[in-house]
PDB file of N, CA and C in Angstrom:
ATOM      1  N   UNK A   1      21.105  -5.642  31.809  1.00  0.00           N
ATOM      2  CA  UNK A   1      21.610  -5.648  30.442  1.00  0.00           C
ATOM      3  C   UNK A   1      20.784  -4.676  29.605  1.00  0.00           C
ATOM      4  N   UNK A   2      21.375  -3.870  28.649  1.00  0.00           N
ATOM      5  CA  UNK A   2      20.604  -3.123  28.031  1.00  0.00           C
ATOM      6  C   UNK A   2      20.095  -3.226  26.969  1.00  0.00           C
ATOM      7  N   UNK A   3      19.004  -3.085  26.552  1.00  0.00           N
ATOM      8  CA  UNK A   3      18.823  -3.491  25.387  1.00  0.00           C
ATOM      9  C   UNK A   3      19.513  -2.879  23.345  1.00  0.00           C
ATOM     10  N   UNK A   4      19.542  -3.272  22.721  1.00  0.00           N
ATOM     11  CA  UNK A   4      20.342  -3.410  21.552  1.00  0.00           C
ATOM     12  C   UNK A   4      19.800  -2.747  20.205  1.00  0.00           C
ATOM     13  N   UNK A   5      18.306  -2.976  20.839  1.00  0.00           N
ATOM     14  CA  UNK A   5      17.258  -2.888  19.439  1.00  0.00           C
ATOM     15  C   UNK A   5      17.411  -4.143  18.843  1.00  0.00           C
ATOM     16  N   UNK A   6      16.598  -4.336  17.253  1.00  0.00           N
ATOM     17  CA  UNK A   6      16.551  -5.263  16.860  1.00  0.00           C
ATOM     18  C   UNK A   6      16.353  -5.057  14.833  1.00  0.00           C
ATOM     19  N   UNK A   7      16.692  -5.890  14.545  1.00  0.00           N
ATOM     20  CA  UNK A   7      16.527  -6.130  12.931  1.00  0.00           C
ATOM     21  C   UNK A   7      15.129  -6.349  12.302  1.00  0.00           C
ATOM     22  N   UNK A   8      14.342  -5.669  11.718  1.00  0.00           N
ATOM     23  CA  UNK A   8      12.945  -6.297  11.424  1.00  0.00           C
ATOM     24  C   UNK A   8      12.977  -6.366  10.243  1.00  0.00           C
ATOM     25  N   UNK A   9      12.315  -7.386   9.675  1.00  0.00           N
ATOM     26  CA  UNK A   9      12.103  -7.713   8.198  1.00  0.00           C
ATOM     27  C   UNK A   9      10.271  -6.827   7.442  1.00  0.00           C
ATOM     28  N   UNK A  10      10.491  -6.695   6.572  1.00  0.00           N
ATOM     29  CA  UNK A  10       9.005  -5.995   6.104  1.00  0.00           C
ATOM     30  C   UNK A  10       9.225  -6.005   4.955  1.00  0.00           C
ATOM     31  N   UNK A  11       9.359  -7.218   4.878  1.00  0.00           N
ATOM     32  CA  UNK A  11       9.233  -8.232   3.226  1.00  0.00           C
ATOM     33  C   UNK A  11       7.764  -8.591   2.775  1.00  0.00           C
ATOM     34  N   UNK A  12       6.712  -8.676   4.083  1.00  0.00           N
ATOM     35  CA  UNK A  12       5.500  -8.359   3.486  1.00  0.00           C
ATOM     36  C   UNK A  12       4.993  -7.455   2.697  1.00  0.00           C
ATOM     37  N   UNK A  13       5.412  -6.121   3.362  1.00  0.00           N
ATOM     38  CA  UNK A  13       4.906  -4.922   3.420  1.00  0.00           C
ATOM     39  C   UNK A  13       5.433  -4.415   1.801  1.00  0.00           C
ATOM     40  N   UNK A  14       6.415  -5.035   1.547  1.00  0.00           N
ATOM     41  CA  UNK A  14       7.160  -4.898   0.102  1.00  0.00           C
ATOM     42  C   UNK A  14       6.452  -5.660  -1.304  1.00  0.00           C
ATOM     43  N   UNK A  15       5.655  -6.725  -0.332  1.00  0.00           N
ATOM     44  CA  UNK A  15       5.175  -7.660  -1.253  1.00  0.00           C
ATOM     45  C   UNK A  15       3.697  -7.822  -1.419  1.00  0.00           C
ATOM     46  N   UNK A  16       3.373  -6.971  -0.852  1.00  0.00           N
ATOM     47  CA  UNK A  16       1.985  -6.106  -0.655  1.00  0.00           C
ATOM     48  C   UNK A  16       1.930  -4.945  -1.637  1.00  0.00           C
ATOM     49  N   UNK A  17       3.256  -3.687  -1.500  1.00  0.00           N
ATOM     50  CA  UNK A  17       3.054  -2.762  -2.065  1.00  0.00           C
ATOM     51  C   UNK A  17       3.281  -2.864  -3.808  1.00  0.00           C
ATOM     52  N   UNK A  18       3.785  -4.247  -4.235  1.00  0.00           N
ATOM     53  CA  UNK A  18       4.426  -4.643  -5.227  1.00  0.00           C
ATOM     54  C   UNK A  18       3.330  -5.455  -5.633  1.00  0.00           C
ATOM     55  N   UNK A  19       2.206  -5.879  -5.468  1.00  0.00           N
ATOM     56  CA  UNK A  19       1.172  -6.954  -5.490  1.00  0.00           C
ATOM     57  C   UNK A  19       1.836  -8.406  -6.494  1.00  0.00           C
ATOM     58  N   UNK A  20       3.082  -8.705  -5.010  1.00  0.00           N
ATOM     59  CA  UNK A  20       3.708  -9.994  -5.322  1.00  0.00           C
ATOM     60  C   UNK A  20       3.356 -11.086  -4.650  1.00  0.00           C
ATOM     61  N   UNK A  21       3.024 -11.785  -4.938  1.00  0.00           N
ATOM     62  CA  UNK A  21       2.856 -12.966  -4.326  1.00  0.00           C
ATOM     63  C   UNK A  21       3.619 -13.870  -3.336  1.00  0.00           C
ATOM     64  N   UNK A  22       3.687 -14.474  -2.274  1.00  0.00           N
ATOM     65  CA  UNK A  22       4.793 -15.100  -1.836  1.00  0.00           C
ATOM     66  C   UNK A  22       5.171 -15.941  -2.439  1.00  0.00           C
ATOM     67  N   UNK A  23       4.082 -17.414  -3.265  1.00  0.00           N
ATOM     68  CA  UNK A  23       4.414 -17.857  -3.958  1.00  0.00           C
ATOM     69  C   UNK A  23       5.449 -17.923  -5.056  1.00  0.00           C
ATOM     70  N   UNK A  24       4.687 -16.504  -5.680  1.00  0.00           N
ATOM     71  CA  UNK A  24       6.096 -16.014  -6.661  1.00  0.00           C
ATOM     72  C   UNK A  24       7.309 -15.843  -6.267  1.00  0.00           C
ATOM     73  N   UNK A  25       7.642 -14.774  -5.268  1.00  0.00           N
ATOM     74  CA  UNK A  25       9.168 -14.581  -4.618  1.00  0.00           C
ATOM     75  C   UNK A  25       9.795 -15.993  -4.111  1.00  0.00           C
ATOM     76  N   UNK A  26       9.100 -16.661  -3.824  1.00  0.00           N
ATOM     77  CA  UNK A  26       9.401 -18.443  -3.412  1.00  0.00           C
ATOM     78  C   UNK A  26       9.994 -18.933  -4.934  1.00  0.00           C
ATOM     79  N   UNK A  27       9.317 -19.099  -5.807  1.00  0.00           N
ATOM     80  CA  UNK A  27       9.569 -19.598  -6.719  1.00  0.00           C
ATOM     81  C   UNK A  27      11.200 -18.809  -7.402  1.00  0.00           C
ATOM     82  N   UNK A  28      10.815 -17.336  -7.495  1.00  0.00           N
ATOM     83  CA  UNK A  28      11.659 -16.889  -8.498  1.00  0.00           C
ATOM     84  C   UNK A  28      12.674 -16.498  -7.069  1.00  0.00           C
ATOM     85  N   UNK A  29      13.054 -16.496  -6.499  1.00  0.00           N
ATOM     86  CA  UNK A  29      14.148 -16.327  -6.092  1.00  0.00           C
ATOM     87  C   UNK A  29      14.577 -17.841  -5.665  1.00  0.00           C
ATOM     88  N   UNK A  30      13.816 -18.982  -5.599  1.00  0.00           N
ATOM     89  CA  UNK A  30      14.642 -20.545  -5.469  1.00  0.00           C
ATOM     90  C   UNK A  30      14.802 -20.693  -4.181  1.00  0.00           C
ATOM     91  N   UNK A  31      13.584 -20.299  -3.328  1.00  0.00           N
ATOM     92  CA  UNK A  31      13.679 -20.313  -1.908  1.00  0.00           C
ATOM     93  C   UNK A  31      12.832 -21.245  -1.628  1.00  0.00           C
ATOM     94  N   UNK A  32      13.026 -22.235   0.012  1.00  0.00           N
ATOM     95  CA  UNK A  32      12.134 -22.684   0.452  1.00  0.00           C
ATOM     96  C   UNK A  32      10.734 -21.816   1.439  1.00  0.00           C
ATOM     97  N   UNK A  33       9.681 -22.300   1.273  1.00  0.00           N
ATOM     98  CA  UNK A  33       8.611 -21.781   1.911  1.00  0.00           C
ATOM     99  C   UNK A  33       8.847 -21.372   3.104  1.00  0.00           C
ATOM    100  N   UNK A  34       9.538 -22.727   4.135  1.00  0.00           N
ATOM    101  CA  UNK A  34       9.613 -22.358   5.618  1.00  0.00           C
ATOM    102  C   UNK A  34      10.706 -21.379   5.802  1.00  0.00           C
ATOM    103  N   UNK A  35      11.964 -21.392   4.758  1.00  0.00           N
ATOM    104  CA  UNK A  35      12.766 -20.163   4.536  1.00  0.00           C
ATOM    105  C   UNK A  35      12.428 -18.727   4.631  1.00  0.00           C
ATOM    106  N   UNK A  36      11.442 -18.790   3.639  1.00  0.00           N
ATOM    107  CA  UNK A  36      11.082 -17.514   3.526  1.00  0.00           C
ATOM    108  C   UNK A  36       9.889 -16.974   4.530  1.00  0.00           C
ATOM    109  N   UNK A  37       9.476 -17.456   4.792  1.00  0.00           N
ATOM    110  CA  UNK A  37       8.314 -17.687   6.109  1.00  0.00           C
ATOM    111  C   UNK A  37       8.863 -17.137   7.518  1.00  0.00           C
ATOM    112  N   UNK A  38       9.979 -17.444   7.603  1.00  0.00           N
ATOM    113  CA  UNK A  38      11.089 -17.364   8.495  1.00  0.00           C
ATOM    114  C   UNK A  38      11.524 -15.717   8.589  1.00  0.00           C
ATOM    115  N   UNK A  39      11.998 -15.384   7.349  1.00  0.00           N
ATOM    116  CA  UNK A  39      12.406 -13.799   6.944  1.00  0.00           C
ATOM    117  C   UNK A  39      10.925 -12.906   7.049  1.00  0.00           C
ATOM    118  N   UNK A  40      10.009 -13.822   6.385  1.00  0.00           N
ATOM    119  CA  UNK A  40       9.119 -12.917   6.326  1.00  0.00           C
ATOM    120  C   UNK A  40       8.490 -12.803   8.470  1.00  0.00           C
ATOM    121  N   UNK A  41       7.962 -13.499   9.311  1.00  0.00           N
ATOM    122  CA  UNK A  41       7.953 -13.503  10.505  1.00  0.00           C
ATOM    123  C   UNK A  41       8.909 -13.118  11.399  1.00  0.00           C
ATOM    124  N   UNK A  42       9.905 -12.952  10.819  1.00  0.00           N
ATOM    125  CA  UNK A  42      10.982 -12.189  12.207  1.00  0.00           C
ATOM    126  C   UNK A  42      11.314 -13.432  12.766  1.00  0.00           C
ATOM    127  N   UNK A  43      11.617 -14.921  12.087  1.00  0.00           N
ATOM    128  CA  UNK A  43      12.342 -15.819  13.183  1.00  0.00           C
ATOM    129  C   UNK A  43      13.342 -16.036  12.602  1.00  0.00           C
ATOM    130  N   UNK A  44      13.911 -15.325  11.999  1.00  0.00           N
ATOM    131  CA  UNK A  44      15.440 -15.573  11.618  1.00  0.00           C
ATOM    132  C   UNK A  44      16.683 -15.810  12.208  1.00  0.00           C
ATOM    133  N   UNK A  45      17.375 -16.536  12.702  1.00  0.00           N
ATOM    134  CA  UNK A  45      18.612 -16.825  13.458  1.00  0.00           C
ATOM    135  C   UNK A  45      19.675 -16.004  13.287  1.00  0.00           C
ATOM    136  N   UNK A  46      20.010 -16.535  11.934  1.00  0.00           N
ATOM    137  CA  UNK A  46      21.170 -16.533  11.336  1.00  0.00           C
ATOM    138  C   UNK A  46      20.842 -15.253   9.832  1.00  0.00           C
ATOM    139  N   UNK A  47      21.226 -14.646   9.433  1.00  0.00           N
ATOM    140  CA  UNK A  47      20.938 -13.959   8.122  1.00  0.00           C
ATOM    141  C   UNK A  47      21.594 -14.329   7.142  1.00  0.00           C
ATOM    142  N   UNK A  48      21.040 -14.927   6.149  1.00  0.00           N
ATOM    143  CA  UNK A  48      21.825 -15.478   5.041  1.00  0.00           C
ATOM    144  C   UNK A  48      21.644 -14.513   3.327  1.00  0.00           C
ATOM    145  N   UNK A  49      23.258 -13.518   3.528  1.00  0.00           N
ATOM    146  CA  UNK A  49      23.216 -12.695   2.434  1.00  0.00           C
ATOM    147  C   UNK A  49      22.657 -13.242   1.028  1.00  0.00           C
ATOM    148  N   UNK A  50      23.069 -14.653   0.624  1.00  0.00           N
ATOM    149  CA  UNK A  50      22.704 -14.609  -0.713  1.00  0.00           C
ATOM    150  C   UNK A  50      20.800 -14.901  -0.758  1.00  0.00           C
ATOM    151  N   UNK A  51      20.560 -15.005   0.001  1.00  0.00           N
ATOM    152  CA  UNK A  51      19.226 -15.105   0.606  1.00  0.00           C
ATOM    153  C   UNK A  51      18.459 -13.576   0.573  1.00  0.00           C
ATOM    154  N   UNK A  52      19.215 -12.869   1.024  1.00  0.00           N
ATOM    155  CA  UNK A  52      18.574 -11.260   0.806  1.00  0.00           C
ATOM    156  C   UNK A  52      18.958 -10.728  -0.621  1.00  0.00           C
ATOM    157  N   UNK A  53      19.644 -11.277  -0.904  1.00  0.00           N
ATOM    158  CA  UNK A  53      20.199 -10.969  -2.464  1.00  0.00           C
ATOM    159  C   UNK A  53      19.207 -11.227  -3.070  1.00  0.00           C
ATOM    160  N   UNK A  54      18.652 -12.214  -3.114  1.00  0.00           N
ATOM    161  CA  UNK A  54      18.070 -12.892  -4.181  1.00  0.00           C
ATOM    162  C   UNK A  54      16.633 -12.293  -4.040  1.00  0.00           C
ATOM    163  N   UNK A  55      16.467 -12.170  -2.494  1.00  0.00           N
ATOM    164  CA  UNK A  55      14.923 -11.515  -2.156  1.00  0.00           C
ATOM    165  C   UNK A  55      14.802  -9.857  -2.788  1.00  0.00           C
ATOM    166  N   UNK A  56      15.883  -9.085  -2.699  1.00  0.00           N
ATOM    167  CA  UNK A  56      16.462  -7.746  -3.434  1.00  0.00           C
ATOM    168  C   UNK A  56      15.947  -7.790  -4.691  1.00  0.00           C
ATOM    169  N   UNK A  57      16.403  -8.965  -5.451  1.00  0.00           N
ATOM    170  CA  UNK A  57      16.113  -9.346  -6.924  1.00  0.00           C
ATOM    171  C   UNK A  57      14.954  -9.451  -7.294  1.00  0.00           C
ATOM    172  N   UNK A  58      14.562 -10.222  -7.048  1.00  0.00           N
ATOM    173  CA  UNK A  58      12.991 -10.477  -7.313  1.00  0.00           C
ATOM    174  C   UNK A  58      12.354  -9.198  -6.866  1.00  0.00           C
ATOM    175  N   UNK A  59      12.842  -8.529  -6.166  1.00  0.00           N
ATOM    176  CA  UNK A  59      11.430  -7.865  -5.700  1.00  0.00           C
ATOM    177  C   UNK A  59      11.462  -6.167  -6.420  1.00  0.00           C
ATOM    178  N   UNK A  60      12.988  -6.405  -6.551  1.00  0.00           N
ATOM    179  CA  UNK A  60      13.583  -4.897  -7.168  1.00  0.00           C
ATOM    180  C   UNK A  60      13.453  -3.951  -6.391  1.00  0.00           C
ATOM    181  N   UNK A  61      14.224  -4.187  -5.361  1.00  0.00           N
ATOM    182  CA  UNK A  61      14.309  -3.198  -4.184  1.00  0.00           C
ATOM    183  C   UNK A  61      15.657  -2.809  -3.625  1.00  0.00           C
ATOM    184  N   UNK A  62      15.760  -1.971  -2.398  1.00  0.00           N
ATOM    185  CA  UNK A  62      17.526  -2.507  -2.058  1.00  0.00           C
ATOM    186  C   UNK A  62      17.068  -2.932  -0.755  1.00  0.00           C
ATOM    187  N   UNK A  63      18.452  -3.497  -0.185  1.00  0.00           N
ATOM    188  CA  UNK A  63      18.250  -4.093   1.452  1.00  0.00           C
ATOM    189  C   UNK A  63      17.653  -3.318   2.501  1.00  0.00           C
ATOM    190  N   UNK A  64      17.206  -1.573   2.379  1.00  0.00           N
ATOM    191  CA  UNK A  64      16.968  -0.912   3.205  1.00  0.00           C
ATOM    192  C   UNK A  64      15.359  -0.888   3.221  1.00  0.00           C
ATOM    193  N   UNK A  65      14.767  -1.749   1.666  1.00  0.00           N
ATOM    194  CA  UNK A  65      13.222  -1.148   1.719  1.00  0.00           C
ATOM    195  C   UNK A  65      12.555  -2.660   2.541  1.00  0.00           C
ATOM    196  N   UNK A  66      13.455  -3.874   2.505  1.00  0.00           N
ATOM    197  CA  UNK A  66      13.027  -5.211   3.252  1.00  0.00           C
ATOM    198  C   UNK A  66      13.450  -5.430   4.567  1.00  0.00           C
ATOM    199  N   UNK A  67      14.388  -4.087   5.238  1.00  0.00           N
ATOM    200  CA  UNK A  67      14.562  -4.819   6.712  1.00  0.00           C
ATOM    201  C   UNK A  67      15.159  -3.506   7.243  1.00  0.00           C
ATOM    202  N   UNK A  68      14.976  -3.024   8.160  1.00  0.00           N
ATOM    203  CA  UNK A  68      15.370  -1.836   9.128  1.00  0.00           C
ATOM    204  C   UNK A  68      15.890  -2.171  10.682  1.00  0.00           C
ATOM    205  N   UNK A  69      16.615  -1.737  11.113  1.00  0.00           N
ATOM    206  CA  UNK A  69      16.664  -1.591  12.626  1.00  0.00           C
ATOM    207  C   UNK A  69      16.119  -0.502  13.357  1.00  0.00           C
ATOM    208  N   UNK A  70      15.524  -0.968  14.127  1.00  0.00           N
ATOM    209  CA  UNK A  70      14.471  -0.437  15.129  1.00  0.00           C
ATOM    210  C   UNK A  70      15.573  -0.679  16.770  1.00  0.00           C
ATOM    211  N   UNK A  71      15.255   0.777  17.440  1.00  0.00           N
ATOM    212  CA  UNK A  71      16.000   1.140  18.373  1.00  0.00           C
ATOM    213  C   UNK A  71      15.053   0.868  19.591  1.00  0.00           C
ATOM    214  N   UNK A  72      15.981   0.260  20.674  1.00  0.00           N
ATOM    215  CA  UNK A  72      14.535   0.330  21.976  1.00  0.00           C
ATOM    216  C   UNK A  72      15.256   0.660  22.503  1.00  0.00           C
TER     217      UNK A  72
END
């Protein structure tokens, strides 16, 4: 089977360069911890748009500066 590549999140790396807090993006976007914990670690299942929406918002970014696909 060949491989696909994969989706990576770098919602840290956003929230680092932004000196945001997770706390904060937790709070102001109305997320749970293990939620966002989840996006932020790469164990995401399922992708839930209003979920990146809201992470977009808070952070004032677009969807391309919190998650990329990476080719293997």
């Amino acid at each position: 089977m060949r491989g696909f590549g994969k989706v990576v999140f770098k919602i840290d790396q956003v929230l680092e360069e932004k000196n945001i807090s997770k706390n904060r993006l937790e709070k102001e976007a109305n997320l749970q911890r293990t939620q966002l914990n989840s996006y932020c670690n790469n164990k995401v299942k399922r992708i839930d748009l209003t979920t990146l929406a809201k992470i977009c918002y808070v952070l004032d970014c677009g969807i391309e500066d919190i998650m990329e696909y990476e080719r293997s």
